[in-house]
PDB file of N, CA and C in Angstrom:
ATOM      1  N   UNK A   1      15.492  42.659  41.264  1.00  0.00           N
ATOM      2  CA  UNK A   1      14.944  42.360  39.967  1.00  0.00           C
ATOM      3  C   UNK A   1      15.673  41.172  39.333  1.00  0.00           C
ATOM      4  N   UNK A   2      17.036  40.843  39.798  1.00  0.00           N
ATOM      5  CA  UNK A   2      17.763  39.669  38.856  1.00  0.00           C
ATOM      6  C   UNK A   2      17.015  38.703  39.702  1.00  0.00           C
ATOM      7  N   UNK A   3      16.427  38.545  40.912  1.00  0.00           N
ATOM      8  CA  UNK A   3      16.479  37.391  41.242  1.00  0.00           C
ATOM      9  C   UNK A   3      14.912  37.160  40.759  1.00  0.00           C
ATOM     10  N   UNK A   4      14.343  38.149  40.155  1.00  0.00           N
ATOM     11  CA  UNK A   4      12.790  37.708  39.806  1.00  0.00           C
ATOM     12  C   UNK A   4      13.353  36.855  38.382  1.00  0.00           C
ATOM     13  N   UNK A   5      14.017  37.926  37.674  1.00  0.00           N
ATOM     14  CA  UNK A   5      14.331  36.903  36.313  1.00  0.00           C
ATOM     15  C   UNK A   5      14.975  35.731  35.921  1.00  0.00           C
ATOM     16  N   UNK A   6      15.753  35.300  37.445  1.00  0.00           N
ATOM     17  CA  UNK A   6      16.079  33.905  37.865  1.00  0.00           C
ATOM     18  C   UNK A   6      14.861  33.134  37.609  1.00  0.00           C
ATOM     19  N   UNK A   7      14.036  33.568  38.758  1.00  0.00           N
ATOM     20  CA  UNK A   7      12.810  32.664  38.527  1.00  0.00           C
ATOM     21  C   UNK A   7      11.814  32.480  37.839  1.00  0.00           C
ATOM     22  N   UNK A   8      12.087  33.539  36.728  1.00  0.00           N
ATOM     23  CA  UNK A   8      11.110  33.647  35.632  1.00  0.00           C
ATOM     24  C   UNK A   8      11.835  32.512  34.400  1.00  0.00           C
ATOM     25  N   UNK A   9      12.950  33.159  34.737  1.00  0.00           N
ATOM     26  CA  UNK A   9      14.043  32.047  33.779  1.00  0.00           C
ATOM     27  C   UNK A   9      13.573  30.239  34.089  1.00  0.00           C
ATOM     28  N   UNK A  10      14.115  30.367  35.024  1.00  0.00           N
ATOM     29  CA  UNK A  10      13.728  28.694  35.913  1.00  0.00           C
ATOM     30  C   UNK A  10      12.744  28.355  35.372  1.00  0.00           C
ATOM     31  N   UNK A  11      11.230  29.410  36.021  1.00  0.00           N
ATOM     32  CA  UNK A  11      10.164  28.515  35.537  1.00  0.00           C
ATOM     33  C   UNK A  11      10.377  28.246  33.981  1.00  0.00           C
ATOM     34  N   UNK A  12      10.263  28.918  32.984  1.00  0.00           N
ATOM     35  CA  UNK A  12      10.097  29.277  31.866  1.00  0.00           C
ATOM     36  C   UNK A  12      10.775  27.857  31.534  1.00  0.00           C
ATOM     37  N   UNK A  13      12.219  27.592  32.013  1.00  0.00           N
ATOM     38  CA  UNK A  13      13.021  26.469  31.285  1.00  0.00           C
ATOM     39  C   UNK A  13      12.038  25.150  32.143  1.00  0.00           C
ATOM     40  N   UNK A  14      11.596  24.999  33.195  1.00  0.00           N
ATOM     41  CA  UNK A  14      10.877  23.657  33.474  1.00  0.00           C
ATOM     42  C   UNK A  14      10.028  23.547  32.764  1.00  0.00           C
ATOM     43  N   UNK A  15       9.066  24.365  32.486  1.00  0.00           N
ATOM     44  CA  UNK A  15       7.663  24.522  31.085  1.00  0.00           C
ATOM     45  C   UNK A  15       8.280  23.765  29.778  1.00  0.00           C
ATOM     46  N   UNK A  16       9.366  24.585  29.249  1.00  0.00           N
ATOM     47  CA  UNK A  16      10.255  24.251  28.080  1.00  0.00           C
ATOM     48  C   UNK A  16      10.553  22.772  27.907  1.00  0.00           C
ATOM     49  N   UNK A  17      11.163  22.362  29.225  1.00  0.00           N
ATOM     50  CA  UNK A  17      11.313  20.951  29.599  1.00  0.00           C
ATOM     51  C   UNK A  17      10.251  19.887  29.518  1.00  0.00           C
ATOM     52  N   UNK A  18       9.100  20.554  30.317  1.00  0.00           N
ATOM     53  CA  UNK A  18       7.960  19.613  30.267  1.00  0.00           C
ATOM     54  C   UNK A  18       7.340  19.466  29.398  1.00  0.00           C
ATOM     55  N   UNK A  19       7.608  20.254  27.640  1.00  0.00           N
ATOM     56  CA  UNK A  19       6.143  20.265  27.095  1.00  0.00           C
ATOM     57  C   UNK A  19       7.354  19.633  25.796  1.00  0.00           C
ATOM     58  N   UNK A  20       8.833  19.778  26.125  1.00  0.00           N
ATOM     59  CA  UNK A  20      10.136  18.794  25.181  1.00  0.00           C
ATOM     60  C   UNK A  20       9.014  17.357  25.515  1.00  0.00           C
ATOM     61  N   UNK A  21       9.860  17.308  26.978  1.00  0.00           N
ATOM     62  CA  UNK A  21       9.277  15.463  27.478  1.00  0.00           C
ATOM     63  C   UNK A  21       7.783  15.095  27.069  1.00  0.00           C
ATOM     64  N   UNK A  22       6.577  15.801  27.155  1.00  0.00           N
ATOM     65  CA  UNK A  22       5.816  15.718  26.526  1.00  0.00           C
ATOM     66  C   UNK A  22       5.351  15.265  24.847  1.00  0.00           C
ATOM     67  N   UNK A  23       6.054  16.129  24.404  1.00  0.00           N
ATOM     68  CA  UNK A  23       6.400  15.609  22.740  1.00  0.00           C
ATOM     69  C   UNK A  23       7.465  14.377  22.539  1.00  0.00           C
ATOM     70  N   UNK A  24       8.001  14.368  23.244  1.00  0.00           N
ATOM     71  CA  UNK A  24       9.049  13.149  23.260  1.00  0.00           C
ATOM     72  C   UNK A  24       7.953  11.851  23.128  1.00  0.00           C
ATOM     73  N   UNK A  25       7.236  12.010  24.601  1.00  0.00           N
ATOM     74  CA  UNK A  25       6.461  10.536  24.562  1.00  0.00           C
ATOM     75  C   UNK A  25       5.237  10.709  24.093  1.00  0.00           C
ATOM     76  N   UNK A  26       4.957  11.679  22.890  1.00  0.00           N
ATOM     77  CA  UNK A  26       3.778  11.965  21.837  1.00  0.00           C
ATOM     78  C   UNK A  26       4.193  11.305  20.747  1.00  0.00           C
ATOM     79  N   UNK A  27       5.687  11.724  20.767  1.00  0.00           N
ATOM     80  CA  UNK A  27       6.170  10.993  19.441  1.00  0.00           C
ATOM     81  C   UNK A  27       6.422   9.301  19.557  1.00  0.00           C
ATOM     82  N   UNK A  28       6.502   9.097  20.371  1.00  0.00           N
ATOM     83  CA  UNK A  28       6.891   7.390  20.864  1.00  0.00           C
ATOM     84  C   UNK A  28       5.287   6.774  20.747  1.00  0.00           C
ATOM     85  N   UNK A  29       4.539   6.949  21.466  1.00  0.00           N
ATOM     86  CA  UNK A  29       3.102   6.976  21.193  1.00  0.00           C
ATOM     87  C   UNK A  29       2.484   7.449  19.348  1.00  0.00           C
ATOM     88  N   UNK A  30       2.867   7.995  18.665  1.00  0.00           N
ATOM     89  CA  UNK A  30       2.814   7.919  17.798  1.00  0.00           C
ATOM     90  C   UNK A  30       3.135   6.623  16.460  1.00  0.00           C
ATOM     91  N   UNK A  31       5.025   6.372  16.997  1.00  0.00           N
ATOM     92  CA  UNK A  31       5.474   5.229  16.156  1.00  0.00           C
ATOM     93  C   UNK A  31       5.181   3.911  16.789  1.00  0.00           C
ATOM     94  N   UNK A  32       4.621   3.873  17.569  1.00  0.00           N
ATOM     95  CA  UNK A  32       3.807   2.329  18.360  1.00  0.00           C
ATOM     96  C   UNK A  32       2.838   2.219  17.488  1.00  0.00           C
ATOM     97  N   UNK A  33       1.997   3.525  17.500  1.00  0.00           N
ATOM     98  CA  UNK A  33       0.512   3.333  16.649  1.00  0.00           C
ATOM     99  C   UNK A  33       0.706   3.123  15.487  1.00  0.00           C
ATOM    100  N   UNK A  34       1.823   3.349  14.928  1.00  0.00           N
ATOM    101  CA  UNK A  34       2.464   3.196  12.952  1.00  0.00           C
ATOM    102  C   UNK A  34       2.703   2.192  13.028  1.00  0.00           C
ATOM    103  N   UNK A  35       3.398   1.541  13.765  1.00  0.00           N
ATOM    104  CA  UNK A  35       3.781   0.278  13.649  1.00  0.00           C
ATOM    105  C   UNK A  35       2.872  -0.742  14.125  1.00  0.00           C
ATOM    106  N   UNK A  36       1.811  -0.868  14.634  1.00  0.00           N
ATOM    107  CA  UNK A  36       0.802  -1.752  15.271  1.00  0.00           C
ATOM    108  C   UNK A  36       0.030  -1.569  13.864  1.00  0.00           C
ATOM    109  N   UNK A  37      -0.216  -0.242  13.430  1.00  0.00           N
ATOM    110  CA  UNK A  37      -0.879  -0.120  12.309  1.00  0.00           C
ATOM    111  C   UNK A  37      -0.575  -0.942  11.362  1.00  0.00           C
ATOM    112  N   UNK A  38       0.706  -0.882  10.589  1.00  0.00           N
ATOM    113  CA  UNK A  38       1.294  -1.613  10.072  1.00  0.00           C
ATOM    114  C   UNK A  38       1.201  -3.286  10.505  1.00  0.00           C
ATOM    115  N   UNK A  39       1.511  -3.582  11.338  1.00  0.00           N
ATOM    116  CA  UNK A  39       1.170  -5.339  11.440  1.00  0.00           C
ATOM    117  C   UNK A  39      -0.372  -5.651  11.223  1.00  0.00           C
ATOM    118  N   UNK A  40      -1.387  -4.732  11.561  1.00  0.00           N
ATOM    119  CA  UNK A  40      -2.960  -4.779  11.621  1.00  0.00           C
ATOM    120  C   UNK A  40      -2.975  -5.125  10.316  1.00  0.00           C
ATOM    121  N   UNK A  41      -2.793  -4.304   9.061  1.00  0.00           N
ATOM    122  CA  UNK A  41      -2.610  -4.123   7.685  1.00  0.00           C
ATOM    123  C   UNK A  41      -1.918  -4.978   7.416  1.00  0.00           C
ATOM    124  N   UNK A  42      -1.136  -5.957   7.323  1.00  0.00           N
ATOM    125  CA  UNK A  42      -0.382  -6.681   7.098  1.00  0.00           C
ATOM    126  C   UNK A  42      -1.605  -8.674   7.309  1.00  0.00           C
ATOM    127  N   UNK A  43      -1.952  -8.287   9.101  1.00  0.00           N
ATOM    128  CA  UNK A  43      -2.421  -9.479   8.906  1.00  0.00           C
ATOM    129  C   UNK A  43      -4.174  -9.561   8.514  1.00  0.00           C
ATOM    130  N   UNK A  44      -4.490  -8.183   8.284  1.00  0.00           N
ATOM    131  CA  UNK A  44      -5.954  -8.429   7.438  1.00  0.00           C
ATOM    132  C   UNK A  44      -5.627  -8.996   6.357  1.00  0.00           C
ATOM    133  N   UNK A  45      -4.588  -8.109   5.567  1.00  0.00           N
ATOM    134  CA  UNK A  45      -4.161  -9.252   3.945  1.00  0.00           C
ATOM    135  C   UNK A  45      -4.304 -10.389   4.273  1.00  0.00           C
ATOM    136  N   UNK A  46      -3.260 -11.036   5.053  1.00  0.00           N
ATOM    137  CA  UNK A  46      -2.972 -12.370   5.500  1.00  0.00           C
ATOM    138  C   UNK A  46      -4.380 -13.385   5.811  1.00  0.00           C
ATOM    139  N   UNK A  47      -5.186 -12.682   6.387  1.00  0.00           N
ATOM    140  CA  UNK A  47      -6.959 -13.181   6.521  1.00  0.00           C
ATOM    141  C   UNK A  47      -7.674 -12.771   4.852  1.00  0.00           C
ATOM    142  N   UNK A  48      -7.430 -11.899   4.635  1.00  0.00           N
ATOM    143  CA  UNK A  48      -8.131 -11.425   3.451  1.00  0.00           C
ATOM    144  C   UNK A  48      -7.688 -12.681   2.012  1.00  0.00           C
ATOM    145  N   UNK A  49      -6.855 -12.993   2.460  1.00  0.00           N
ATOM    146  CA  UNK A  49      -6.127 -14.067   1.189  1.00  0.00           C
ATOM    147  C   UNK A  49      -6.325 -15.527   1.717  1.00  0.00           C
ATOM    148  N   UNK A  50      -6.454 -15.629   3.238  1.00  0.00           N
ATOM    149  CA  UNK A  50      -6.825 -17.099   3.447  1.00  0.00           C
ATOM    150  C   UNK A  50      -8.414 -17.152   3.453  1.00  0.00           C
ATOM    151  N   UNK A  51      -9.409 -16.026   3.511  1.00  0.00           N
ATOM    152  CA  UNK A  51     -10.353 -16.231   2.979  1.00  0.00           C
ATOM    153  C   UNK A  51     -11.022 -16.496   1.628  1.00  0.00           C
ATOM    154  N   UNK A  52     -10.215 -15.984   0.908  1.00  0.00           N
ATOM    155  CA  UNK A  52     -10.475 -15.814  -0.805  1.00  0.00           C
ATOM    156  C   UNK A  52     -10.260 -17.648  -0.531  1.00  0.00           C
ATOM    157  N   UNK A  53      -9.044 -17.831  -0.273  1.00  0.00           N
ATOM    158  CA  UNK A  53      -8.585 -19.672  -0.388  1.00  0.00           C
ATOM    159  C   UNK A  53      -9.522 -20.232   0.107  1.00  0.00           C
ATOM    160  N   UNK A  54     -10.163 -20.342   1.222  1.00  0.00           N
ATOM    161  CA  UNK A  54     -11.280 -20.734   2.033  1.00  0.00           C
ATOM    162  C   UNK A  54     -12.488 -20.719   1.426  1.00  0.00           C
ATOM    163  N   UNK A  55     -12.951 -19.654   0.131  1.00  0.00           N
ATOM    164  CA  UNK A  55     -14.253 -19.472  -0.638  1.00  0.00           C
ATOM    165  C   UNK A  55     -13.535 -20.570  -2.055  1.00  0.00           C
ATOM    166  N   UNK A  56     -12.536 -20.521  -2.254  1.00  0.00           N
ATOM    167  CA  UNK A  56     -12.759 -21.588  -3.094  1.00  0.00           C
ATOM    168  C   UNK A  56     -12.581 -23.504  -3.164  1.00  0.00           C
ATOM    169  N   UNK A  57     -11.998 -23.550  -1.932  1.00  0.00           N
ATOM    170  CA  UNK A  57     -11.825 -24.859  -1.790  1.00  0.00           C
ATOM    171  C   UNK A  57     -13.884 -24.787  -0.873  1.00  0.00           C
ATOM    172  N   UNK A  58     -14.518 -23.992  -0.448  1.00  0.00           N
ATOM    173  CA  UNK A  58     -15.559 -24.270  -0.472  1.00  0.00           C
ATOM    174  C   UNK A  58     -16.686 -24.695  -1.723  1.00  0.00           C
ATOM    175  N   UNK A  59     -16.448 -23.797  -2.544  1.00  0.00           N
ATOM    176  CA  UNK A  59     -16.804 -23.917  -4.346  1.00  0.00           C
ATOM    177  C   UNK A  59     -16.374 -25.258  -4.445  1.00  0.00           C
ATOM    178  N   UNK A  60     -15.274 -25.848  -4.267  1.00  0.00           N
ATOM    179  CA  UNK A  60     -15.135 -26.671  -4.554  1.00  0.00           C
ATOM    180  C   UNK A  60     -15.982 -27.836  -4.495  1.00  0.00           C
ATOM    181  N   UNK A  61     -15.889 -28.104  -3.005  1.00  0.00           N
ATOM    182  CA  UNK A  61     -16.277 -29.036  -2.167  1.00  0.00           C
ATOM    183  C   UNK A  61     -18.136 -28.639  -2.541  1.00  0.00           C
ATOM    184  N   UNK A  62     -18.595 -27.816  -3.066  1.00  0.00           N
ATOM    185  CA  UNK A  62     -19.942 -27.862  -3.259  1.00  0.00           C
ATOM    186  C   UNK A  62     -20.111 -28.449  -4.854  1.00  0.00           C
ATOM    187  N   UNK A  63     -19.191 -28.347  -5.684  1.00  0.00           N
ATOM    188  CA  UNK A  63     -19.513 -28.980  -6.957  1.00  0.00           C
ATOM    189  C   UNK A  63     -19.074 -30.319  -6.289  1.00  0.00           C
ATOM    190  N   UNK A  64     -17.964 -30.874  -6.120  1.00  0.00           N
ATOM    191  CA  UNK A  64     -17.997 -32.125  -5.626  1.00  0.00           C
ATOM    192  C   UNK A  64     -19.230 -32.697  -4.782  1.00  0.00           C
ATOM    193  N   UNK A  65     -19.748 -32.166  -4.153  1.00  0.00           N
ATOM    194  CA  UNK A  65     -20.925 -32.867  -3.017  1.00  0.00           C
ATOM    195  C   UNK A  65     -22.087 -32.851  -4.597  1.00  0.00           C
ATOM    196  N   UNK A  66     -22.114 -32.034  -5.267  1.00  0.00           N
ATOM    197  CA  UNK A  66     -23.310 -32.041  -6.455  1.00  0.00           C
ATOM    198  C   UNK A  66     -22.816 -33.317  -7.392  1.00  0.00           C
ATOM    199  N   UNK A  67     -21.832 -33.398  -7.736  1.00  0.00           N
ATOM    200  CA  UNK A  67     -21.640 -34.362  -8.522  1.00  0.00           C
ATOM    201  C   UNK A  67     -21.823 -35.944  -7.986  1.00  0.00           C
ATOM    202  N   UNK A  68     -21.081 -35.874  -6.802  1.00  0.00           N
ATOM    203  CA  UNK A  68     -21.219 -37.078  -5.867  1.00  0.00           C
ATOM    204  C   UNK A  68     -22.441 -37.734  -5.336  1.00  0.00           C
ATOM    205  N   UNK A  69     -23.117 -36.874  -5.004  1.00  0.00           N
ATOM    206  CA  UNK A  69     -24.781 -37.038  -4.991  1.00  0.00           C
ATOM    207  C   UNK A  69     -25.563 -37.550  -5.892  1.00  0.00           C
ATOM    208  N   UNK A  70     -25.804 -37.687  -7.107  1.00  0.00           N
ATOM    209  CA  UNK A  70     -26.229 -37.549  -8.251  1.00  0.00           C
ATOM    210  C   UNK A  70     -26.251 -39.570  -8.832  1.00  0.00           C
ATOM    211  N   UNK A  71     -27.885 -39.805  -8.623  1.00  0.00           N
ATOM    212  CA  UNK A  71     -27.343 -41.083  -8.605  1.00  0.00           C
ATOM    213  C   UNK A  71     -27.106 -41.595 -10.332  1.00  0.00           C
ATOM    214  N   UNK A  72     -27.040 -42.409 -10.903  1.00  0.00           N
ATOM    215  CA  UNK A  72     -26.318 -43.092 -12.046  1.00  0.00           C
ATOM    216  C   UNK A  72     -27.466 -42.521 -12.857  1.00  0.00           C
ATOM    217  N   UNK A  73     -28.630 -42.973 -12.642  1.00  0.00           N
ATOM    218  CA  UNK A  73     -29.817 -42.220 -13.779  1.00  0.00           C
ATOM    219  C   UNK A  73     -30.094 -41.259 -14.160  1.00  0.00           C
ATOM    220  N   UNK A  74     -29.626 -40.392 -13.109  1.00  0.00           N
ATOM    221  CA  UNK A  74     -29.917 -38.728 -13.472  1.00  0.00           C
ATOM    222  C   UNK A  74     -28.564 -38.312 -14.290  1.00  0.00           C
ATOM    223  N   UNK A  75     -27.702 -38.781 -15.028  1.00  0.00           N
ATOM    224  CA  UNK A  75     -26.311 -38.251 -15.632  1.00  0.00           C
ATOM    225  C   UNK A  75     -27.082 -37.314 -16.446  1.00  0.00           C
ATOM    226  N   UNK A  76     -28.353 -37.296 -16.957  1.00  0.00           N
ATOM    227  CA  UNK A  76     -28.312 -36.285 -17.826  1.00  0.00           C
ATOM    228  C   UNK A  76     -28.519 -34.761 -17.132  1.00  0.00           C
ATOM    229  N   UNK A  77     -29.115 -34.653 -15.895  1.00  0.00           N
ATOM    230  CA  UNK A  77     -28.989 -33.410 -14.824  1.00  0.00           C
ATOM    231  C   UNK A  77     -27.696 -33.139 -14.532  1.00  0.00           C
ATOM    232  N   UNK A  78     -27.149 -33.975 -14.191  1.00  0.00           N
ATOM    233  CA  UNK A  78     -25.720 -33.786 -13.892  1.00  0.00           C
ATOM    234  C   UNK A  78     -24.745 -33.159 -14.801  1.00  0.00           C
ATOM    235  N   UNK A  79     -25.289 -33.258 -15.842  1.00  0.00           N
ATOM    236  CA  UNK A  79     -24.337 -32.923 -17.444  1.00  0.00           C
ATOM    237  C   UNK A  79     -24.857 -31.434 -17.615  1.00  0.00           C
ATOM    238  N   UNK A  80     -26.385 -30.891 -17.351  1.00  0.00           N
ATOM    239  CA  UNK A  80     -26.831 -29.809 -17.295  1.00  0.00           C
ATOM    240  C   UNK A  80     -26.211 -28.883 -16.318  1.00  0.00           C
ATOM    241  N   UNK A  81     -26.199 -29.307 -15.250  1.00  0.00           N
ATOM    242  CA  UNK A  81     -25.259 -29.002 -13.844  1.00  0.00           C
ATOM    243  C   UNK A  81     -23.918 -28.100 -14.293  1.00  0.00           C
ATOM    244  N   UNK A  82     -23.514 -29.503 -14.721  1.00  0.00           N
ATOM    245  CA  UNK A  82     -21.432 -29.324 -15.197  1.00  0.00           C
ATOM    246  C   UNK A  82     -21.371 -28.103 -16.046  1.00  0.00           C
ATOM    247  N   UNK A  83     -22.561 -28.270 -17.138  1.00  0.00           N
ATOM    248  CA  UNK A  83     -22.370 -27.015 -18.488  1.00  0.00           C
ATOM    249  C   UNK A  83     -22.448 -25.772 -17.501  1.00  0.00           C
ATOM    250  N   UNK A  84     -23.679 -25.669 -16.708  1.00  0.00           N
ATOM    251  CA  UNK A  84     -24.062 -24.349 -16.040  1.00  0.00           C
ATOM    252  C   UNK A  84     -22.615 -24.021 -15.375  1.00  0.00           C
ATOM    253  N   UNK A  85     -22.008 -24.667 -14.881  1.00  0.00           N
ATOM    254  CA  UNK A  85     -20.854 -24.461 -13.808  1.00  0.00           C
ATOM    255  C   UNK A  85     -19.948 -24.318 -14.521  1.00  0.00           C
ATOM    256  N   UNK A  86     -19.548 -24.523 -15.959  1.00  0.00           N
ATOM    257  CA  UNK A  86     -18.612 -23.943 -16.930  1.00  0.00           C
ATOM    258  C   UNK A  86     -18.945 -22.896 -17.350  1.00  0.00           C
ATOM    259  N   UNK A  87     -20.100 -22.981 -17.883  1.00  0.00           N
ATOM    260  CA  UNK A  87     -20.654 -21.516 -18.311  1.00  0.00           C
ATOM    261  C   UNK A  87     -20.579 -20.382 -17.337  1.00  0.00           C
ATOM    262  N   UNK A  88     -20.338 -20.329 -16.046  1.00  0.00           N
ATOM    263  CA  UNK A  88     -20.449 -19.572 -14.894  1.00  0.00           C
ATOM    264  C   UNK A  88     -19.023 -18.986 -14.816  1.00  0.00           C
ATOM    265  N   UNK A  89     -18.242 -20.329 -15.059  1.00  0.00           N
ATOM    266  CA  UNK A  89     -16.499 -20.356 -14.969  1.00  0.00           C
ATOM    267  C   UNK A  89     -16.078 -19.505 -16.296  1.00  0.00           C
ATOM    268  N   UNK A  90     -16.770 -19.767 -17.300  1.00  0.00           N
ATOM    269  CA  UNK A  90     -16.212 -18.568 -18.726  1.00  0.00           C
ATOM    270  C   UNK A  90     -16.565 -17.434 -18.644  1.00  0.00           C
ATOM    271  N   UNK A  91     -17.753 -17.022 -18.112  1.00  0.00           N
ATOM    272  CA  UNK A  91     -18.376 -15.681 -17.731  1.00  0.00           C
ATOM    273  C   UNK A  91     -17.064 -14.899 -16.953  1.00  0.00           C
ATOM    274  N   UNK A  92     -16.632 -15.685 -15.812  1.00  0.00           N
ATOM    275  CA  UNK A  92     -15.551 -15.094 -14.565  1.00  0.00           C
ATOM    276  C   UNK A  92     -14.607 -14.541 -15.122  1.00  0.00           C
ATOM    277  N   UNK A  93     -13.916 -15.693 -16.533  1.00  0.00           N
ATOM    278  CA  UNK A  93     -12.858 -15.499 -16.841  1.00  0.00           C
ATOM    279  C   UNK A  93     -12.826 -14.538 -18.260  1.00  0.00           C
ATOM    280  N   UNK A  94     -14.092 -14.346 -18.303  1.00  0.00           N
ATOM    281  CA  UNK A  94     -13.989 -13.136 -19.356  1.00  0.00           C
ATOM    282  C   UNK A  94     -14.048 -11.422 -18.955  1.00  0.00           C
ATOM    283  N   UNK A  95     -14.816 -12.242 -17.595  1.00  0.00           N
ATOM    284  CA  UNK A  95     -14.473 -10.818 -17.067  1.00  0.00           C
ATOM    285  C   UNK A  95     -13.220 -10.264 -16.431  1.00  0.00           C
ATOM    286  N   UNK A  96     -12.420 -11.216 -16.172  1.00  0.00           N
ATOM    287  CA  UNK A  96     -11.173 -10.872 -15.346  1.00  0.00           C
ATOM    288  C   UNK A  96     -10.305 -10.845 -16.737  1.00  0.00           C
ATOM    289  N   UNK A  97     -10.434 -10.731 -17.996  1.00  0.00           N
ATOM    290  CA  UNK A  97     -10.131 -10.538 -19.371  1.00  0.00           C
ATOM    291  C   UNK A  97     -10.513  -9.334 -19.413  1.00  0.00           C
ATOM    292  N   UNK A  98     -10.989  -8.411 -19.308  1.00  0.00           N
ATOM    293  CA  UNK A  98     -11.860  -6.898 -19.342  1.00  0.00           C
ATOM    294  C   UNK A  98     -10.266  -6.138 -18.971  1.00  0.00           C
TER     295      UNK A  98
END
């Protein structure tokens, strides 16, 4: 009978062992995924903020192409233009005033 509970022992501690080492590299596999997570999150901001920059130097470059376009006779469209595009710009900034 001791030598059955040898081997009941034995097995019992390799199980014990295998399902330690198991969680070991569950947990390693875990802080890879936190940390990959973490840089993912990190460089969407990093895109998320060079896009915002990217939508406004586009704004930009579209009032400039409107103004630039616009030959000498039409200044009075152009002046209608500018108001609308201020008026658009006070609207923004009253709301980011809220």
């Amino acid at each position: 009978m001791d030598s059955r509970s040898d081997e009941l022992f034995t097995s019992l501690k390799h199980r014990v062992n295998t399902v330690i080492s198991l969680y070991e590299e569950q947990k390693r596999k875990a802080e890879t995924l936190r940390t990959e997570n973490a840089e993912l999150i990190k460089r969407i901001e990093a895109l998320e903020h060079n896009l915002e920059t990217l939508d406004k130097k586009y704004e930009n470059l579209k009032i400039a192409k409107v103004l630039s376009s616009v030959p000498d006779d039409d200044v009075h469209t152009t002046k209608l233009q500018v108001n609308r595009i201020v008026r658009e710009i006070d609207k923004c900034i009253a709301l980011l005033n809220r």
